[in-house]
Every structure is written in C-alpha cells, then in structure tokens.
Protein backbone atom coordinates (compact mmCIF):
# COMPACT_ATOMS: atom_id res chain seq x y z
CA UNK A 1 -31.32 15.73 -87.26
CA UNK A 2 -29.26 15.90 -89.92
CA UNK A 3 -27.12 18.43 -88.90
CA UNK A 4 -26.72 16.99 -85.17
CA UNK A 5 -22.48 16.89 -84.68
CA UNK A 6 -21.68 13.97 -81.74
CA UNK A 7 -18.06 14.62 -80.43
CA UNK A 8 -16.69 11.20 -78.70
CA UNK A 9 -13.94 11.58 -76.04
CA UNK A 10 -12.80 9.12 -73.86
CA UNK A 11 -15.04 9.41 -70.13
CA UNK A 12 -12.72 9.76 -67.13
CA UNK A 13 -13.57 12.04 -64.29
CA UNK A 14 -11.96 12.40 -61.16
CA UNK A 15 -15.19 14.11 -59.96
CA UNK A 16 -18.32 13.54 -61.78
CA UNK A 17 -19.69 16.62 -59.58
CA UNK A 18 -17.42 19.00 -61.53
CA UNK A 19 -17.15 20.60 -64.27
CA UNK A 20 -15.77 18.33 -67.07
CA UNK A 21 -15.07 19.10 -70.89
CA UNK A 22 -17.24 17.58 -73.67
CA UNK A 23 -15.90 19.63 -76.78
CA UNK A 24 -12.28 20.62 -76.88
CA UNK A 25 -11.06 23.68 -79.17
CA UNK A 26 -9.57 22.61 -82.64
CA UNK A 27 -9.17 21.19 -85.49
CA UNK A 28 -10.77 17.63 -87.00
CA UNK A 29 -11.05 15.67 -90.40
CA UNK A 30 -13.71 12.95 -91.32
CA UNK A 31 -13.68 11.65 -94.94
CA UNK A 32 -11.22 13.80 -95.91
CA UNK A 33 -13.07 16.72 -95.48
CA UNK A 34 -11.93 19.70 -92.18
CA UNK A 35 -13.93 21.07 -89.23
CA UNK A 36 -12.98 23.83 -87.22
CA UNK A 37 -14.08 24.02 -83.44
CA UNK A 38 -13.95 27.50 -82.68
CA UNK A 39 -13.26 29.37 -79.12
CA UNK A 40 -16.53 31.84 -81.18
CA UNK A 41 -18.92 28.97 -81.67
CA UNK A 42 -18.38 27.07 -78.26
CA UNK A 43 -19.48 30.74 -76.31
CA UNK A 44 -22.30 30.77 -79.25
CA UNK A 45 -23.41 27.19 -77.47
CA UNK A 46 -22.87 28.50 -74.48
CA UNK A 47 -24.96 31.80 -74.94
CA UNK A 48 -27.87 29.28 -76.70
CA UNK A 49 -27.87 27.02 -73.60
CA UNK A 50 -31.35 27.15 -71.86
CA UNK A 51 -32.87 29.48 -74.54
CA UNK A 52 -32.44 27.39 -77.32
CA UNK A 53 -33.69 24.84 -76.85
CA UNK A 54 -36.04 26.12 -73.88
CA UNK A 55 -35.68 22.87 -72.22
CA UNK A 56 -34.12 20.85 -70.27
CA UNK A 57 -30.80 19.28 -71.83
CA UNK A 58 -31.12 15.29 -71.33
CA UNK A 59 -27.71 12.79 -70.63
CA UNK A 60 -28.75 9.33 -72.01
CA UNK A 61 -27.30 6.55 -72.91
CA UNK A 62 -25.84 5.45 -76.96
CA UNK A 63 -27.96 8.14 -77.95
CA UNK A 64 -30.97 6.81 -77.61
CA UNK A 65 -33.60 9.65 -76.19
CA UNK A 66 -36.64 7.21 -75.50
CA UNK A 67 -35.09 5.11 -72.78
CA UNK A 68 -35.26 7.55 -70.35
CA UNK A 69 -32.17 9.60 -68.97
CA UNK A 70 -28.99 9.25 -66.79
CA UNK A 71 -29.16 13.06 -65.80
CA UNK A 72 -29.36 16.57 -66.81
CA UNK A 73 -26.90 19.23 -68.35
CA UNK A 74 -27.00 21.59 -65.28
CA UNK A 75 -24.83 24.80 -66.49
CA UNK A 76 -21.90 24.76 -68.91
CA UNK A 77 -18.81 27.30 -69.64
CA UNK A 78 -16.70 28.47 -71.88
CA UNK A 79 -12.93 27.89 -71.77
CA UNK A 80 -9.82 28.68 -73.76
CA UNK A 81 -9.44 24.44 -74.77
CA UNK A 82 -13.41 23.72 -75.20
CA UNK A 83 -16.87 23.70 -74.13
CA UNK A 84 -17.58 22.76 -70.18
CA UNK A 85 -20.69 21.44 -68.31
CA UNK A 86 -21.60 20.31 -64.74
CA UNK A 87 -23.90 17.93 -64.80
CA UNK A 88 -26.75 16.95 -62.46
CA UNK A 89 -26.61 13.16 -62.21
CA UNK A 90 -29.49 10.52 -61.26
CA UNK A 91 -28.50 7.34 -59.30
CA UNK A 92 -28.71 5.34 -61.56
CA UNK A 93 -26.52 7.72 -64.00
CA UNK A 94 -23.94 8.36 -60.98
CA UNK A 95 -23.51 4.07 -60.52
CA UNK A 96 -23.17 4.07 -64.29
CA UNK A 97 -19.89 6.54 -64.14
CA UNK A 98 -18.30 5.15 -60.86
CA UNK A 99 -18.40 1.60 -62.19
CA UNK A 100 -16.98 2.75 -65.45
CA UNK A 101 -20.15 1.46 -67.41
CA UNK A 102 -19.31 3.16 -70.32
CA UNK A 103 -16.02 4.40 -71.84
CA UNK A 104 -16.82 7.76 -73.70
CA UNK A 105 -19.05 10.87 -73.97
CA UNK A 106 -20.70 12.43 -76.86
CA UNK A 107 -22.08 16.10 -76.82
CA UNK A 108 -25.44 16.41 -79.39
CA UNK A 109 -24.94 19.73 -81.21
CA UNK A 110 -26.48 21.04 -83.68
CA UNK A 111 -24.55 23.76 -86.40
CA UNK A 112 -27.34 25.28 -87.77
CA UNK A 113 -28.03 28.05 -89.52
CA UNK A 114 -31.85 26.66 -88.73
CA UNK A 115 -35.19 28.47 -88.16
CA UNK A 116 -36.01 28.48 -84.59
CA UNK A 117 -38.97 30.57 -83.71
CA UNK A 118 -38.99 32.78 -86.59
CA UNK A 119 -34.90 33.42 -85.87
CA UNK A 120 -31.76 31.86 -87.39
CA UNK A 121 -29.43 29.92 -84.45
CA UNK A 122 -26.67 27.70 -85.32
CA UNK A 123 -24.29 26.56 -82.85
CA UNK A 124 -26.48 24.67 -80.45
CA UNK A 125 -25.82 22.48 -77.39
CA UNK A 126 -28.95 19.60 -77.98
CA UNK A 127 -27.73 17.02 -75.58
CA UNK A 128 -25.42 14.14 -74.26
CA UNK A 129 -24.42 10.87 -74.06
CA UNK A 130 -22.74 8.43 -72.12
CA UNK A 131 -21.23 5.62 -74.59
CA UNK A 132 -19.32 2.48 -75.35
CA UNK A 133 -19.87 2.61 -79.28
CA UNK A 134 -18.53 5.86 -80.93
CA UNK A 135 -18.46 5.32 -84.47
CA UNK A 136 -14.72 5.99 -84.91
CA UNK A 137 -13.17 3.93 -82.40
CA UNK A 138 -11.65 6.66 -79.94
CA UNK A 139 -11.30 9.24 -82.10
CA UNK A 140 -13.42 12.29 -83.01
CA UNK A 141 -16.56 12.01 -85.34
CA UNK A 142 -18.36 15.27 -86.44
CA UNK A 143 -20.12 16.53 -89.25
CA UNK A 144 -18.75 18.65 -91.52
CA UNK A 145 -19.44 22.38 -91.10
CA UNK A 146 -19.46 23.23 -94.72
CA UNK A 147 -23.54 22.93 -94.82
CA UNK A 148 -23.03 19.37 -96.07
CA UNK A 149 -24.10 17.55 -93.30
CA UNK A 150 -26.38 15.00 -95.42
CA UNK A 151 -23.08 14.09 -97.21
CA UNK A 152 -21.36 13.39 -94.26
CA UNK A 153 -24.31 12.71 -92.23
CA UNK A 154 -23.73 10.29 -89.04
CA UNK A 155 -26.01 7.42 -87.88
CA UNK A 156 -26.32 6.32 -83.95
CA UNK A 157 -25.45 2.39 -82.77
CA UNK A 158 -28.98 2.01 -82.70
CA UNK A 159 -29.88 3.44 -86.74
CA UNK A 160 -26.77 1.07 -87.51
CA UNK A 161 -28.23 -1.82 -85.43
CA UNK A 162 -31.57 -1.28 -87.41
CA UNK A 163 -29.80 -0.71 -90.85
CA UNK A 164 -28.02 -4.33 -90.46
CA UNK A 165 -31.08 -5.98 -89.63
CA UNK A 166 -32.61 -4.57 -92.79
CA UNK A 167 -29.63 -5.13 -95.09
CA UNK A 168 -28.83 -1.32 -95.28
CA UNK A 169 -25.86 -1.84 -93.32
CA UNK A 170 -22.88 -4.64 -92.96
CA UNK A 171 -23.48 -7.01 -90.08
CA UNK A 172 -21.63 -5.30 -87.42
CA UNK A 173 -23.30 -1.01 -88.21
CA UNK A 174 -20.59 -0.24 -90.99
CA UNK A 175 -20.98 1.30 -94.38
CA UNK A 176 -24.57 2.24 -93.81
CA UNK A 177 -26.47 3.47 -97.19
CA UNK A 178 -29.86 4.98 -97.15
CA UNK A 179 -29.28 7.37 -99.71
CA UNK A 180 -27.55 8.27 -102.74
CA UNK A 181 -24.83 10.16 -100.93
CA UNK A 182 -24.26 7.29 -98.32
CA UNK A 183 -23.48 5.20 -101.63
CA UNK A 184 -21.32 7.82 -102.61
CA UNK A 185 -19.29 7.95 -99.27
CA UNK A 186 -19.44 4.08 -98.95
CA UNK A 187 -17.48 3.83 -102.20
CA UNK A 188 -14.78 6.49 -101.15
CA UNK A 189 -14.62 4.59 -97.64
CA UNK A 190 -14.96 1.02 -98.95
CA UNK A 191 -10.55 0.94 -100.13
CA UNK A 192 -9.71 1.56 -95.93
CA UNK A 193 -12.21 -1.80 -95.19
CA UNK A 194 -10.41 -4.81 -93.43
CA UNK A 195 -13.57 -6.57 -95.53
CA UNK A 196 -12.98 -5.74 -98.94
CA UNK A 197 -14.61 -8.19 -100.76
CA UNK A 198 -17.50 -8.15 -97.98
CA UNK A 199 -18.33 -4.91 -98.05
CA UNK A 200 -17.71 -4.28 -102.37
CA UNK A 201 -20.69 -6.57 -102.09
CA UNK A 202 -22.61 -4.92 -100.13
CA UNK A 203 -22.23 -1.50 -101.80
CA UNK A 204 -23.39 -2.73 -105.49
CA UNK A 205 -26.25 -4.40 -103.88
CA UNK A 206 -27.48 -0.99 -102.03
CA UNK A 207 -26.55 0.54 -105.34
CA UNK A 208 -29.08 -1.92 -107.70
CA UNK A 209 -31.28 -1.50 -104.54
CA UNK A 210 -31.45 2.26 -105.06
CA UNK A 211 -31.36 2.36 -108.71
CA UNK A 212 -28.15 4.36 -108.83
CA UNK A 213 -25.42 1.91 -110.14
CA UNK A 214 -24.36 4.68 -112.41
CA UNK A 215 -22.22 5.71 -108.86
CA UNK A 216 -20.88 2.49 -108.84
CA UNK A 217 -16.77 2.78 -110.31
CA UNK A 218 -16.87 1.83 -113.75
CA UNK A 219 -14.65 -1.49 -113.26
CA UNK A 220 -17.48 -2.52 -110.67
CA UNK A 221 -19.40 -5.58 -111.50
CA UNK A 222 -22.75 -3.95 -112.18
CA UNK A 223 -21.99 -0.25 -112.76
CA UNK A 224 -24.04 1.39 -115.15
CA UNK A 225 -20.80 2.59 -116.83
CA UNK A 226 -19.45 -0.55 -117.18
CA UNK A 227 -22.46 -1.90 -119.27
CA UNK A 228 -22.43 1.01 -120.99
CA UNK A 229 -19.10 0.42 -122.16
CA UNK A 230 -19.40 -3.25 -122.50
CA UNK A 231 -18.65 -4.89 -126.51
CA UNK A 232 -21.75 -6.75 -128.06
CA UNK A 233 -19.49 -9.97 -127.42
CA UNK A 234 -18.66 -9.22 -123.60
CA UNK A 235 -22.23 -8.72 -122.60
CA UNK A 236 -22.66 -12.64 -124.67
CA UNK A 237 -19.80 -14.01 -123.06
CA UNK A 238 -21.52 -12.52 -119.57
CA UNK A 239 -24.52 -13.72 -119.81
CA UNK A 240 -23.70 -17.19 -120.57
CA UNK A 241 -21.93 -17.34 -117.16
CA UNK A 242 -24.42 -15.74 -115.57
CA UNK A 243 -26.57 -17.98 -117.15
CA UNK A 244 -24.74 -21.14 -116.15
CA UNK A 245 -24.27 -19.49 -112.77
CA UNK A 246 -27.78 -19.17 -111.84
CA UNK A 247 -28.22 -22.80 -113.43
CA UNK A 248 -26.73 -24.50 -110.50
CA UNK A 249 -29.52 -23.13 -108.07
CA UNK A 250 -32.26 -24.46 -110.46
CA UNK A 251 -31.55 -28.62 -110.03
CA UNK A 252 -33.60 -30.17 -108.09
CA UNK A 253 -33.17 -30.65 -104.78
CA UNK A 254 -32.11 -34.15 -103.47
CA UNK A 255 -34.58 -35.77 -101.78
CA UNK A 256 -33.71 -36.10 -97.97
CA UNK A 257 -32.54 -39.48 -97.12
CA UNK A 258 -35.47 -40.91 -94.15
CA UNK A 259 -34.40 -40.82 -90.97
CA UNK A 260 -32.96 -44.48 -89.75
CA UNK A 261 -35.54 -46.13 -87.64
CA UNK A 262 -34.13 -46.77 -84.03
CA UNK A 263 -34.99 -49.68 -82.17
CA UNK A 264 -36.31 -48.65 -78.66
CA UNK A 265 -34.71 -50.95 -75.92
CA UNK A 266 -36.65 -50.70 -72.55
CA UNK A 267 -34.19 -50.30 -69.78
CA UNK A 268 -34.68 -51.65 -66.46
CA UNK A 269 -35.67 -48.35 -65.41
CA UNK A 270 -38.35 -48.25 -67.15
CA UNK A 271 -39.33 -52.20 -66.44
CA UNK A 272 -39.85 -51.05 -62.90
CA UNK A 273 -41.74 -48.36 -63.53
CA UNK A 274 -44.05 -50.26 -65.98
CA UNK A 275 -44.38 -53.11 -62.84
CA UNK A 276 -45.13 -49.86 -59.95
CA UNK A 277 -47.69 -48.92 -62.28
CA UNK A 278 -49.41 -52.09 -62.77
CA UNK A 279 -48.96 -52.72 -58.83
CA UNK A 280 -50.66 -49.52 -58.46
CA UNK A 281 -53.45 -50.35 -60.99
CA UNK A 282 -54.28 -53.71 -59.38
CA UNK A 283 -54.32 -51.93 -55.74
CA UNK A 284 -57.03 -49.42 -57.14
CA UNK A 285 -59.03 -52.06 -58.89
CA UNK A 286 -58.57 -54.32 -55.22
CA UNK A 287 -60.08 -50.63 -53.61
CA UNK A 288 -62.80 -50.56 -55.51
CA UNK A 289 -64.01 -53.73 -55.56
CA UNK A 290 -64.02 -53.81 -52.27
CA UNK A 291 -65.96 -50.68 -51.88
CA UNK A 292 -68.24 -52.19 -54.49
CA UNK A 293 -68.86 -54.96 -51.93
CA UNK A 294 -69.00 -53.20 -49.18
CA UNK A 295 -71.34 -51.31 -50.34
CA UNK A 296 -73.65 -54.25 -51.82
CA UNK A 297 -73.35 -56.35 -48.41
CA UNK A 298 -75.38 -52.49 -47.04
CA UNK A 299 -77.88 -52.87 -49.58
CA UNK A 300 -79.16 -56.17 -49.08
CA UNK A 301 -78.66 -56.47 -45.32
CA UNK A 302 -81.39 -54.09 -45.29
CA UNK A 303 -83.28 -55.45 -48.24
CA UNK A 304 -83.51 -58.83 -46.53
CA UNK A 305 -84.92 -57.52 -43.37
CA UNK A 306 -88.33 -59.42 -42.27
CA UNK A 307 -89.73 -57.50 -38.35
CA UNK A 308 -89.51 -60.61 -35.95
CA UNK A 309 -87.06 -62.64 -38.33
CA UNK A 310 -82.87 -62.69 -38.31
CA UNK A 311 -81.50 -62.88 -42.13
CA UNK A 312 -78.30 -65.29 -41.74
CA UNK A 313 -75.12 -63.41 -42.03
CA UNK A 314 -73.70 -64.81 -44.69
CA UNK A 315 -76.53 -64.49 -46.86
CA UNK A 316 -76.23 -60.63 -48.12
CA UNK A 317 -72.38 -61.37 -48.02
CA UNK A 318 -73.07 -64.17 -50.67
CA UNK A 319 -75.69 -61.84 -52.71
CA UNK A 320 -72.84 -58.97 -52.90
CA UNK A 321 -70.29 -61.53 -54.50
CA UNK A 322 -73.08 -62.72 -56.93
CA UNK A 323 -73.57 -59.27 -57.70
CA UNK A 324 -70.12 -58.57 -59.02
CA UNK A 325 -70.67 -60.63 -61.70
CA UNK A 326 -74.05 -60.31 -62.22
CA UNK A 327 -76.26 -57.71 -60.41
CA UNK A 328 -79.34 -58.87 -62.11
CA UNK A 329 -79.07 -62.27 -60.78
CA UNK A 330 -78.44 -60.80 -57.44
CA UNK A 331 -81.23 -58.80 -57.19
CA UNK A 332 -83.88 -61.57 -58.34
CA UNK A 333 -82.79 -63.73 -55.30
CA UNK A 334 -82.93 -61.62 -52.52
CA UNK A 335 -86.65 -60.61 -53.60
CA UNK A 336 -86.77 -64.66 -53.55
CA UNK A 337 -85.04 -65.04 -50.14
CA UNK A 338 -87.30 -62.39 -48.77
CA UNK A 339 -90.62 -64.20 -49.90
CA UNK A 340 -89.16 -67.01 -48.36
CA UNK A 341 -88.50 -65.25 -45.12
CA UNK A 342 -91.93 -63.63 -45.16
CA UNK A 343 -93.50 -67.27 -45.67
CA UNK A 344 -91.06 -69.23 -42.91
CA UNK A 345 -92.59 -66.05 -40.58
CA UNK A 346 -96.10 -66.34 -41.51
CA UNK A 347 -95.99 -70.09 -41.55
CA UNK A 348 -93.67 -70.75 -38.45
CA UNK A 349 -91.39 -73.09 -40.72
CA UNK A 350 -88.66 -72.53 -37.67
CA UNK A 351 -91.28 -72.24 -34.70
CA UNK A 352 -93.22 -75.44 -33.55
CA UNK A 353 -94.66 -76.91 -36.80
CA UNK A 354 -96.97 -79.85 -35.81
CA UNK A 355 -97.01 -82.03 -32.86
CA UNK A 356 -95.75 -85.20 -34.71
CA UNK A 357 -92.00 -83.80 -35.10
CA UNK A 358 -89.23 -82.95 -32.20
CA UNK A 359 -89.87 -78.97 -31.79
CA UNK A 360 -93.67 -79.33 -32.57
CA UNK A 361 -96.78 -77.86 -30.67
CA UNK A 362 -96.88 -79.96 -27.07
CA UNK A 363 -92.67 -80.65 -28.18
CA UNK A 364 -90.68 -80.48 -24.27
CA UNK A 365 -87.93 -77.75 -24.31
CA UNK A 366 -85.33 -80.14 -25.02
CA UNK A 367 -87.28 -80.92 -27.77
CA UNK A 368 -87.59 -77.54 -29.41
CA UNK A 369 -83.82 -76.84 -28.47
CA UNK A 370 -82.77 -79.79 -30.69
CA UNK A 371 -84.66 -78.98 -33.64
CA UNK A 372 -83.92 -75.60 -33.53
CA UNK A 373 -80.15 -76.73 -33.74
CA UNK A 374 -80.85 -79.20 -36.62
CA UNK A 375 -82.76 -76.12 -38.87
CA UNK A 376 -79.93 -73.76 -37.83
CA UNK A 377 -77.64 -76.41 -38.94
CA UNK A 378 -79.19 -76.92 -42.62
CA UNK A 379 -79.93 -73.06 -42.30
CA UNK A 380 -76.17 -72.07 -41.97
CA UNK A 381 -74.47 -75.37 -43.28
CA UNK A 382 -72.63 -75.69 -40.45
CA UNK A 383 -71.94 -78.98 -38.31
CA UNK A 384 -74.80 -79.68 -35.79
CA UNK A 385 -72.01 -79.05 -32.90
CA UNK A 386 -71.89 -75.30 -34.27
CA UNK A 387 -75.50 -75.00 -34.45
CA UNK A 388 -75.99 -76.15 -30.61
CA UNK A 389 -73.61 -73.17 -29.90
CA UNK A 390 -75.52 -70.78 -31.53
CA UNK A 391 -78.76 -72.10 -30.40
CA UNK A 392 -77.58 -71.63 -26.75
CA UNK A 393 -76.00 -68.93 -27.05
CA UNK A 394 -79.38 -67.20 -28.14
CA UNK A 395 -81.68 -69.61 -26.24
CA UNK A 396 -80.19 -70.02 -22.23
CA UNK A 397 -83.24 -71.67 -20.80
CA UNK A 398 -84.07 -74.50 -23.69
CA UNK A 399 -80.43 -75.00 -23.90
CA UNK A 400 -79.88 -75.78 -19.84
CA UNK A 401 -83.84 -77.91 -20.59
CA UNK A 402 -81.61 -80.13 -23.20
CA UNK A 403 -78.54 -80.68 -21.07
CA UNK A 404 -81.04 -82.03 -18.15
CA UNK A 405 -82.96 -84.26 -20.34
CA UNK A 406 -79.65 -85.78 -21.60
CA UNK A 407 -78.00 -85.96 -18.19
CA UNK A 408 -81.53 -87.93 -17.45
CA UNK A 409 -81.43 -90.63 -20.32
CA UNK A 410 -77.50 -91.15 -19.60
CA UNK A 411 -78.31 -92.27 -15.73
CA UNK A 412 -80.78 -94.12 -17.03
C-alpha cells in the first residue's frame, strides 16, 4: 500500500492491559514536506474501525503480516492528544512487551481517499506493529498527506532488507530506489548522508540502472546533462581515462604460485596406532587360521573313519596343517590313508598275521601284546616304552599275560 502512513513512538507501558496511544495529535515534516494529524481524522479512524476494514486488526512484529501475530487491536478511542487502542495480547505478544523485546510501535494507516466497496474512505486504522527498526531513528515517519504518497512512499525493514540484497538499496536498508521518484528523493536526501561518497555511488548506478540519468545533478559523473553539455575535447579526454581505467582489469591474471609441498612427519601417535593395527591384523589372521584348522582336523577325523578300525590322532591333525598350504595335497592322502586302513582291516596287517612272527595265529598273549606295542610304536613314532602304555592301557588282560611271561624268564 502505497498510501499506508506507519507512525513510530517509543513503546513503554505501565499496563499493557490499558489503553495506550499509538498516534498523537499534531504536526510532522519528512523530506521537507508537512503533515497534519488532525483531532477530525483520528475520530474518522476511529468511526472506520471494525467497518473498514471488516476484519480483525492484526499486531505483528517489523511489519511483517505473514509471520503470524502478537495480538489483536481490541477497541480504540479518540482523545484530545491522539488516537487510543486496548489491545488484546497473545502470550507470546504479552512476554514480548514485559521483556522489552522491542523498543517502539507503529500504527498501519491508510489516508485514502480509496474505493472501498463502491464508497470513498480515507482515514483508516489497517494495523500495528511492535518494532526495533523505525526508519527514522526515534522520530516520526509518515507519508505525506498531499496525495503524494508514491513520492514520499515508505518501505518496511524487511522491503529494505530485500532491496540491499538486490542492490536497490545501500547495505544497511538506506536510500532505497525502485522508481523514478525514489531516485528523485535519494538525490535530495543523499547531502544529509554520513556516506557521501558511498551512497553518490549508489544513486548514479540505480539511475543508469533505470535509464533516468537525466535526474542525476548535472555536475554528477554520468548525468545525462552533463554529457549533454560536455566539449568535443572533454568527452576525448574522458574516454581515454576511462579507457585506461578499464585497461587495468583486462591484464592477465598472475598465475597462482603452487602450493609448497609439506613433508608429512609421522608422530609417535600415529606409530602406535599403525603397530595396534597391525597387532590387531595378525590376531585376526591367528583367529582364522585357527578356525581354518579346526575346522579341517572335523573334516578328516570323519573322513578317515574305517567301522572296527581307530585312525591315530595325530593323523587328521597332520592332514589339516598340510591343508593350509595345500588342500589338494591334503585331500589325495587321506583317500590314500583310508585305502590303507580299509586294506590293514581286511587283511589283519595289525591282528595275528602268520604263525611264523611274535603276534601270529597260535602267537601266546604275551606274544600278541608285544607286537602289538612294536606296530603301535612304528604306527605313532613313538618310543616302544610309550607304545606298551598304550597297548595296556587298551589291552588289560594281554598286558598282565606279558608281565607274567617276563616275571617267568627273569626267575629263570
């Protein structure tokens, strides 16, 4: 709204429950130009409130209407020094005030004459706002009421905010310029800048950026006037140091110097960790080789089984090492071992063979005990004083047959 007025007063309220003022009575200048706050047009807001508009009045915060609301205009009076309102607060409105959140308040009105409904109103309460940014500091900021508001026209924190990050405005919301008449209030405004030099800047480049130089003062670098008035030997003598100006940007870059090449030293830290690693490593690989064993010693203790034969121990211990460097090989001779078992059964190679050797058919017990001990011996590779244990251990009766017949031939 072009025509929207916002009034900023400094916010202090003994009792946000009462009524407060948010527009006093007089009489205010912006840009040189005068508004007149009337006792007539404050009862003319007061006499629009709740018909126009029909609905409800919204407090929000910096002016900005889509971020929902700190509380409602609830009723508002006419006085002698200004307009009044009570206002019905939300909590998190209410918290805003008592912790002094923000500093001012800015009625939204708007002067009108407009069409509303197929009737001319002017003099209309819109809204309000709770605020830490009003555009002139402490001090009042209103349109003018001369049906001139575009010349004079205002812009909210957040159009300024927007306007910088677009180049429309300066850096911190000043001297924004959308429009021809912006331009032309910018350049009234732009002697009272802190920024001078800043802000001339900024002005002729909104000016080439709107095609309107020609409001540009003729001394300005880049008014239209200025050109026009320019000798046939100024504009040579200005384009040569424009010319040599621009030059400088068109060298070539330098190329970047490369980045210096640093030496990595490995700290001690990091020693140790490398050695936990490899300590970890190794105790994984240990793991699994052992699992890999393991789990070969299962597989040929069963292949080696032969029904009424005992495979030695050691023997699918033995295959499971050969198998860790070579399964192949490891296979092939327990298939041989087994045919050998298989044979020693169905021959008797460990039984009485013969009656011509010691453990043969017709052989006494002692006989059989001591030849037993001898195969067990070659069997196992084990002493012969090993063997007899074993033998004994699974044999009781030839073993106590042996121990009489050498108990005989040492008496005798």
């Amino acid at each position: 709204m072009n025509d929207v007025m916002r009034y900023y007063e400094q916010f202090v309220l003994d009792d946000p429950d009462k009524m407060f003022r948010i527009l006093p009575v007089g009489s205010f200048k912006r840009l040189g130009r005068k508004a007149e706050v009337t006792a007539e047009k404050i009862a003319e807001m007061v006499a629009n409130f709740g018909t126009v508009p029909d609905t409800v009045l919204a407090v929000n915060a910096e002016h900005v209407h889509d971020k929902g609301k700190l509380g409602d205009v609830a009723a508002v009076e006419a006085r002698s020094d200004g307009l009044y309102a009570r206002l019905n607060w939300l909590d998190e409105g209410r918290q805003a005030v008592s912790s002094g959140k923000f500093q001012y308040f800015s009625p939204e009105i708007l002067w009108g004459p407009i069409d509303y409904d197929g009737r001319q109103v002017k003099n209309v309460l819109m809204g309000l706002a709770l605020t830490n940014q009003p555009f002139f500091g402490s001090s009042v900021a209103m349109y003018s009421l001369e049906d001139k508001a575009e010349e004079y026209r205002d812009f909210s924190p957040e159009q300024r905010r927007m306007m910088a990050d677009k180049g429309e405005a300066m850096p911190d919301g000043s001297f924004p310029i959308a429009t021809a008449a912006d331009l032309s209030n910018a350049v009234q405004a732009w002697g009272r800048s802190d920024n001078q030099a800043g802000v001339k800047r900024h002005i002729i480049k909104r000016a080439r950026a709107l095609d309107r130089t020609d409001l540009l003062p003729a001394d300005w670098e880049g008014s239209s006037k200025e050109n026009e008035n320019m000798s046939t030997l100024d504009k040579g003598t200005f384009m040569e140091a424009l010319t040599e100006f621009f030059g400088q940007f068109n060298k070539p870059a330098p190329a970047p110097a490369p980045a210096p090449i640093v030496p990595v030293t490995e700290t001690e830290e990091y020693k140790a960790l490398v050695r936990q690693n490899e300590e970890a490593q190794q105790k994984l690989d240990a793991q699994a080789k052992e699992q890999r064993i393991a789990a070969n010693v299962e597989k040929f203790s069963t292949g080696l089984k032969v029904d009424g034969w005992e495979t030695p121990k050691d023997i699918p211990s033995r295959l499971a090492a050969v198998a860790e460097f070579d399964a192949t090989l490891a296979d092939g001779l327990a298939t041989e071992f087994k045919a050998l078992a298989e044979q020693a059964k169905a021959g008797k190679l460990f039984g009485e063979i013969g009656t011509s050797q010691p453990g043969g058919e017709g052989a006494s017990d002692a006989e059989k005990f001591q030849a037993m001990s001898k195969a067990k011996a070659a069997e196992m590779k084990i002493d012969i004083t090993e063997a007899y244990r074993l033998v004994a251990a699974e044999n009781p009766e030839l073993y106590k047959a042996y121990t009489r017949a050498s108990a005989a031939r040492a008496r005798d």
